[in-house]
N, C-alpha and C. Protein backbone atom coordinates (compact mmCIF):
# COMPACT_ATOMS: atom_id res chain seq x y z
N UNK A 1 -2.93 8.83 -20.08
CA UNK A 1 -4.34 8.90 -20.40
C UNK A 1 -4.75 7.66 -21.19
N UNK A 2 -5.80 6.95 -20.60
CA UNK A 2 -7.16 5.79 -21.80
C UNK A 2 -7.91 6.87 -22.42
N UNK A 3 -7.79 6.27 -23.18
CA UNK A 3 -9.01 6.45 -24.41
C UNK A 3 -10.47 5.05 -24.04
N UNK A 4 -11.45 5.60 -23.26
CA UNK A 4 -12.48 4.06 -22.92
C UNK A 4 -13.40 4.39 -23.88
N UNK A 5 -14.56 3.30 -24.54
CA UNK A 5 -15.28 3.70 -25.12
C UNK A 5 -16.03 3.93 -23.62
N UNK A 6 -17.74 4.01 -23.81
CA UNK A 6 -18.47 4.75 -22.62
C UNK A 6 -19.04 2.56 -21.83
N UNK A 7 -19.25 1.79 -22.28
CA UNK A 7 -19.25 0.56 -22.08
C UNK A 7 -17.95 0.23 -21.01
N UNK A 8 -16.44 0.44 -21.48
CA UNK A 8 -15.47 0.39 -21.31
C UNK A 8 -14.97 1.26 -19.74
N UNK A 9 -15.54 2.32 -19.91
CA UNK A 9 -15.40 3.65 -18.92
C UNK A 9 -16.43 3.15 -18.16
N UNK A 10 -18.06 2.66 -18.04
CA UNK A 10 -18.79 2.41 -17.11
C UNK A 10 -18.46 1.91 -16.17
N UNK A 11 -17.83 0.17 -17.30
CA UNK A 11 -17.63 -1.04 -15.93
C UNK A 11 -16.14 -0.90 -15.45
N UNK A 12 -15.03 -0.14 -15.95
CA UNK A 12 -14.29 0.20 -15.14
C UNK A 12 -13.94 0.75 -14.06
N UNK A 13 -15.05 2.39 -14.45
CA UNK A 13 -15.52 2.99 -13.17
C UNK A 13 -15.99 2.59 -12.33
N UNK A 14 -17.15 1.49 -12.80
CA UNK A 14 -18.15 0.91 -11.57
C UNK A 14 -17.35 0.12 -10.40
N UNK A 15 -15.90 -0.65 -11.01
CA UNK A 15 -15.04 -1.44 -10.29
C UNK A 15 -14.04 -0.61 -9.54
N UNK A 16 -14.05 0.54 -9.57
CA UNK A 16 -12.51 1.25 -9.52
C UNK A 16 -13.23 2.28 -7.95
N UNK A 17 -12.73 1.48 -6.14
CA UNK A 17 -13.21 2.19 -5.73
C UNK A 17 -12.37 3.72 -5.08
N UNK A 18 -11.20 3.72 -6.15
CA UNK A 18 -10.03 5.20 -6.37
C UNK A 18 -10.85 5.77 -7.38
N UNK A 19 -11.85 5.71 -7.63
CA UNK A 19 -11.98 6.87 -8.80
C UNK A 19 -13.14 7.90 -8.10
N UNK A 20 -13.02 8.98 -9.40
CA UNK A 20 -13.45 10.19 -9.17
C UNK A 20 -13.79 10.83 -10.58
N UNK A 21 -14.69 11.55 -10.54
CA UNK A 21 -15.47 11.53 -11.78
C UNK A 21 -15.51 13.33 -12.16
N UNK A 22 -14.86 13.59 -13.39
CA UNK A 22 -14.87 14.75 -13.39
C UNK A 22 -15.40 15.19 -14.87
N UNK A 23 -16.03 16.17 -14.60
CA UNK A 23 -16.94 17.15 -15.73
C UNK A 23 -16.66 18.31 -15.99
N UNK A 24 -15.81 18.46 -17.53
CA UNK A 24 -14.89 19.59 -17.58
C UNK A 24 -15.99 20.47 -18.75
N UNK A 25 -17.15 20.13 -18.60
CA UNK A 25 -17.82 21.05 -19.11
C UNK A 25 -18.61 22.46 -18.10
N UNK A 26 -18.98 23.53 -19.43
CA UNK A 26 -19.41 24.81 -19.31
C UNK A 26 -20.57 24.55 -17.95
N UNK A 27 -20.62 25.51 -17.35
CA UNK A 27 -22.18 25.41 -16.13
C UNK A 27 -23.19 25.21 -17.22
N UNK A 28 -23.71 26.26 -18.80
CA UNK A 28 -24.79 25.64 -19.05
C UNK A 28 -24.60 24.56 -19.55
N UNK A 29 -23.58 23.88 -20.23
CA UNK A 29 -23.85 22.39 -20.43
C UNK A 29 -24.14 21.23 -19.22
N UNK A 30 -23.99 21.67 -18.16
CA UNK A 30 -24.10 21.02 -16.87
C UNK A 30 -25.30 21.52 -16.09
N UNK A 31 -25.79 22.34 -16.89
CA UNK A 31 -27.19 22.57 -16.48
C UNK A 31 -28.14 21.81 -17.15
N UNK A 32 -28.03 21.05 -18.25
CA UNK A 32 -28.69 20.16 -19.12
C UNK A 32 -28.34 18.86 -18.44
N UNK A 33 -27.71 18.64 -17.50
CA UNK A 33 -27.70 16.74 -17.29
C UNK A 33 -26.28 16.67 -17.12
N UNK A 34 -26.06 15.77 -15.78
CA UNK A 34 -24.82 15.65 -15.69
C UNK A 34 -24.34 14.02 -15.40
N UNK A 35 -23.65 13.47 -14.97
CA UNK A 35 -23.34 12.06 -14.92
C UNK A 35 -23.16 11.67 -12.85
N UNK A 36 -23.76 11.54 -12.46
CA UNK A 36 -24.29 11.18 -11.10
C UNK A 36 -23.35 11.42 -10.20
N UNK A 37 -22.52 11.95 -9.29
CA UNK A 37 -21.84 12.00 -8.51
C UNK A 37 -20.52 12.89 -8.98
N UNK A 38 -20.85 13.05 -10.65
CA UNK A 38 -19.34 14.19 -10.89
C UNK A 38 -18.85 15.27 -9.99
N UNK A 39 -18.00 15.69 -10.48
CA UNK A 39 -17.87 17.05 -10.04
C UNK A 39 -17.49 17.90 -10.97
N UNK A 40 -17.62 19.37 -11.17
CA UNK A 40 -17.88 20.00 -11.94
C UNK A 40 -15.95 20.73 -12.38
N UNK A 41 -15.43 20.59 -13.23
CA UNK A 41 -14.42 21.77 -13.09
C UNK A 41 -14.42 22.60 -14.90
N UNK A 42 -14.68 23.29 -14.88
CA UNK A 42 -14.93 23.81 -16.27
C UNK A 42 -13.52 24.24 -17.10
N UNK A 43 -13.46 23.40 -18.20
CA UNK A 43 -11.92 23.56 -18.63
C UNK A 43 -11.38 24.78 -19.55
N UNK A 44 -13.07 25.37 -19.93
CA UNK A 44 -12.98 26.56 -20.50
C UNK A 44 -12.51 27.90 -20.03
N UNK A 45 -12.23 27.80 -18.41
CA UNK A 45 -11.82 28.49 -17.39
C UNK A 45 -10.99 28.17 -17.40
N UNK A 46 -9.94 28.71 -17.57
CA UNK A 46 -8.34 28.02 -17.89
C UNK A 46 -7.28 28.38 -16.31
N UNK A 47 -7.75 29.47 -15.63
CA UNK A 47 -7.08 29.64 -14.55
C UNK A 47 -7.94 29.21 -12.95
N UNK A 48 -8.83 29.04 -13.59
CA UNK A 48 -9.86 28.43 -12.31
C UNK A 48 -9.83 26.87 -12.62
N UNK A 49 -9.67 26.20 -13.99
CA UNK A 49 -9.35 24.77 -14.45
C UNK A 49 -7.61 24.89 -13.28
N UNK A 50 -6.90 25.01 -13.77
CA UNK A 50 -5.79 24.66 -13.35
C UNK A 50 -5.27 24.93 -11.68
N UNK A 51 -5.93 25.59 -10.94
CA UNK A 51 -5.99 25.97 -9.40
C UNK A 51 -6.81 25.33 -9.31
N UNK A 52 -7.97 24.62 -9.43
CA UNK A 52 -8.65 23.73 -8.73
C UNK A 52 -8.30 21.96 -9.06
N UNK A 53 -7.39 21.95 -9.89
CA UNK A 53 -6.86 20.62 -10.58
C UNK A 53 -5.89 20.32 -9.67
N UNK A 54 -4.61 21.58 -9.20
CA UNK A 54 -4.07 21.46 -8.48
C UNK A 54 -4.07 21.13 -6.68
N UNK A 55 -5.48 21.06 -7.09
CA UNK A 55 -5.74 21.06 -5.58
C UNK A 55 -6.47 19.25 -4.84
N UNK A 56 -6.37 18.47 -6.67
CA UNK A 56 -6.69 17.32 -6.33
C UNK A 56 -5.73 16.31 -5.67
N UNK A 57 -6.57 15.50 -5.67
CA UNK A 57 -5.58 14.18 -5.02
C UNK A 57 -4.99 13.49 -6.32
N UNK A 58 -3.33 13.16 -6.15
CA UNK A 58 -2.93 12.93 -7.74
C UNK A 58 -3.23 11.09 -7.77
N UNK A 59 -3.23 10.91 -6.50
CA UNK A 59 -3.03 9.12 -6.25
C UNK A 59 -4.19 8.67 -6.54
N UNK A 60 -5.36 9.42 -7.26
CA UNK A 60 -6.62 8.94 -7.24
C UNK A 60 -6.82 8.63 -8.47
N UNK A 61 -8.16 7.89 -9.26
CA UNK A 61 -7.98 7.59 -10.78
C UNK A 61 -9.19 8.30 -11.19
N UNK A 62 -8.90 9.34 -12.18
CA UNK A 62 -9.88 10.75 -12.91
C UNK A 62 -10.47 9.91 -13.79
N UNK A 63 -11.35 9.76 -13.96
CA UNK A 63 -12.93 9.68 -14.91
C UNK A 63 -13.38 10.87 -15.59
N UNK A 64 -12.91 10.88 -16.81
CA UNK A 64 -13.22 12.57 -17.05
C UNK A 64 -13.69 12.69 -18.98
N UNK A 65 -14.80 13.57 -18.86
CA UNK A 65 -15.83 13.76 -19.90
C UNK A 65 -16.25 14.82 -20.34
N UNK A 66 -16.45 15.45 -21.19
CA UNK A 66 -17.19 16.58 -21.77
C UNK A 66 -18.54 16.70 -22.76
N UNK A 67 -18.46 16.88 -23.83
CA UNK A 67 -19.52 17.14 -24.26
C UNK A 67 -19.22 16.19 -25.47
N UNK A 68 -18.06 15.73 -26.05
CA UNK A 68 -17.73 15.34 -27.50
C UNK A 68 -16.74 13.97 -27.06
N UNK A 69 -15.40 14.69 -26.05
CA UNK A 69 -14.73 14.16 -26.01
C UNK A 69 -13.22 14.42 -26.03
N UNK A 70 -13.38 15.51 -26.75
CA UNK A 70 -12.32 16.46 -27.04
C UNK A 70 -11.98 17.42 -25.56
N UNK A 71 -12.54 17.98 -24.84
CA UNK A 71 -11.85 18.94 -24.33
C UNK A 71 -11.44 17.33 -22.44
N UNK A 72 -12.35 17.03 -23.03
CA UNK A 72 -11.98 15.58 -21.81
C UNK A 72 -10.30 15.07 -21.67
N UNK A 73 -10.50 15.13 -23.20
CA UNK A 73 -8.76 14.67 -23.45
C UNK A 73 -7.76 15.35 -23.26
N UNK A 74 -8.19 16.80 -23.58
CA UNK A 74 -7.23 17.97 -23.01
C UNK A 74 -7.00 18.13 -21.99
N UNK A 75 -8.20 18.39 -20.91
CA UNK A 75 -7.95 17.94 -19.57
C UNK A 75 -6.94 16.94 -18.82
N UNK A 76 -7.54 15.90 -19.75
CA UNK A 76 -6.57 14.28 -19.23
C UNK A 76 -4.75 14.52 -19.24
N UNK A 77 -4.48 15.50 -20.70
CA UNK A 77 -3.26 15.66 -20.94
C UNK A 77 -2.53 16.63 -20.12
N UNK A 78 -3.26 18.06 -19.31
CA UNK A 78 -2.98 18.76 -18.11
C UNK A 78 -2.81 17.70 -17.38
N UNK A 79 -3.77 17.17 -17.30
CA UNK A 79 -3.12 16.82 -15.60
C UNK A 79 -2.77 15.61 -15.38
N UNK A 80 -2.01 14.93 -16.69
CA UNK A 80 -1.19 14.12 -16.57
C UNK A 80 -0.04 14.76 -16.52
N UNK A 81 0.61 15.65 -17.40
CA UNK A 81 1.72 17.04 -17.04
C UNK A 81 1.74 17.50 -15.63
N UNK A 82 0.66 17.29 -14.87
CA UNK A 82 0.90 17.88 -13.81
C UNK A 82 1.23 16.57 -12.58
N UNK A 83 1.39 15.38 -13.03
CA UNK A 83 1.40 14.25 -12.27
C UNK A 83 0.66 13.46 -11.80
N UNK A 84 -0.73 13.80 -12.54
CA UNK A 84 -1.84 12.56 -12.11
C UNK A 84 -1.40 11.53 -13.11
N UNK A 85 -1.31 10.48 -12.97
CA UNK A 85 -0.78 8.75 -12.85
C UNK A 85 -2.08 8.27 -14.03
N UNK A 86 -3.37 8.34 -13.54
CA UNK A 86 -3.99 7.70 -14.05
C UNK A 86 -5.58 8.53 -14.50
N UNK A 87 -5.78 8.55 -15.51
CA UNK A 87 -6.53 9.25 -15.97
C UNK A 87 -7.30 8.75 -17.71
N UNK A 88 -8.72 8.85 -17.45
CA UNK A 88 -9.34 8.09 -18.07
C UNK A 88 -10.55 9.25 -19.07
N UNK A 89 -10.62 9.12 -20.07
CA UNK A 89 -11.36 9.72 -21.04
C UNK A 89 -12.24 9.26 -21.49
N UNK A 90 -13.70 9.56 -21.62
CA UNK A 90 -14.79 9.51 -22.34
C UNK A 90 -15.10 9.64 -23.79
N UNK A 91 -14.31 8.49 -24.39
CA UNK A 91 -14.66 8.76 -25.94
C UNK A 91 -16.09 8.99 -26.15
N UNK A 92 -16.53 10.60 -27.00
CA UNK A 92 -17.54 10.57 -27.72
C UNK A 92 -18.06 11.66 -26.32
N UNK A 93 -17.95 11.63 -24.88
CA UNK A 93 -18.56 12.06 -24.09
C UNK A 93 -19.99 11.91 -23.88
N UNK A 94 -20.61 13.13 -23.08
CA UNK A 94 -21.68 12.99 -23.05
C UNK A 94 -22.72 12.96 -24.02
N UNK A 95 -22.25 13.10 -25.57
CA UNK A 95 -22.91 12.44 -26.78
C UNK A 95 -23.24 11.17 -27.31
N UNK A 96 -22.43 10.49 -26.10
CA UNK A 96 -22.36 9.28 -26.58
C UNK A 96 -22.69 8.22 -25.06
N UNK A 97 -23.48 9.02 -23.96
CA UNK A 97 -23.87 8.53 -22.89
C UNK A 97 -25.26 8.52 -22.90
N UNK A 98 -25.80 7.38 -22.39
CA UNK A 98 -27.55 7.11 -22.66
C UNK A 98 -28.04 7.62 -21.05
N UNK A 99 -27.56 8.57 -20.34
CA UNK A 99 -28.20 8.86 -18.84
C UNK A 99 -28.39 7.81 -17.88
N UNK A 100 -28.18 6.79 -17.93
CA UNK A 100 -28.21 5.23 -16.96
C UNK A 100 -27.13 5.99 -15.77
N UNK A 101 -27.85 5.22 -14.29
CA UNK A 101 -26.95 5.80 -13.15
C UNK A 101 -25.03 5.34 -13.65
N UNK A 102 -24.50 5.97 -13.24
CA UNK A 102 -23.31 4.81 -13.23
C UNK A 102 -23.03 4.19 -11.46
């Protein structure tokens, strides 16, 4: 797992055409605004988090965010345990994202 700031995480993402963008927040926090093309897996769901994690592609590079930053990282640390390679965190999260497309 990186630790990116959100500057750091943009233009990496913007360059990276293996990545995949994931949003391990609640439905209502993802009912308030989400980051353009994510996809949703809610990490608070701990058995629906981990069967649908398992079902990714591991060779791909995770872009992954929450609300703070914190449960982003938890995420990152599953499913690096589970053999994803490369996996990237949203310091600060979506608290610390100004809504610009990425």
């Amino acid at each position: 797992m990186q630790e990116l700031n959100q500057s750091r995480w943009r233009d990496q993402l913007e360059n990276d055409a293996n990545a995949v963008v994931l949003d391990v927040r609640t439905n209502a926090e993802v009912a308030e605004g989400m980051i353009p093309n994510a996809q949703q897996i809610d990490i608070m769901n701990a058995a629906n988090f981990m069967e649908k994690v398992k079902q990714l592609d591991t060779s791909k590079n995770y872009y992954i965010y929450c609300r703070s930053g914190g449960r982003s990282a938890q995420a990152c640390m599953i499913m690096n345990s589970l053999g994803f390679k490369n996996t990237y965190n949203l310091i600060g999260g979506m608290m610390q994202w100004n809504g610009e497309t990425v």
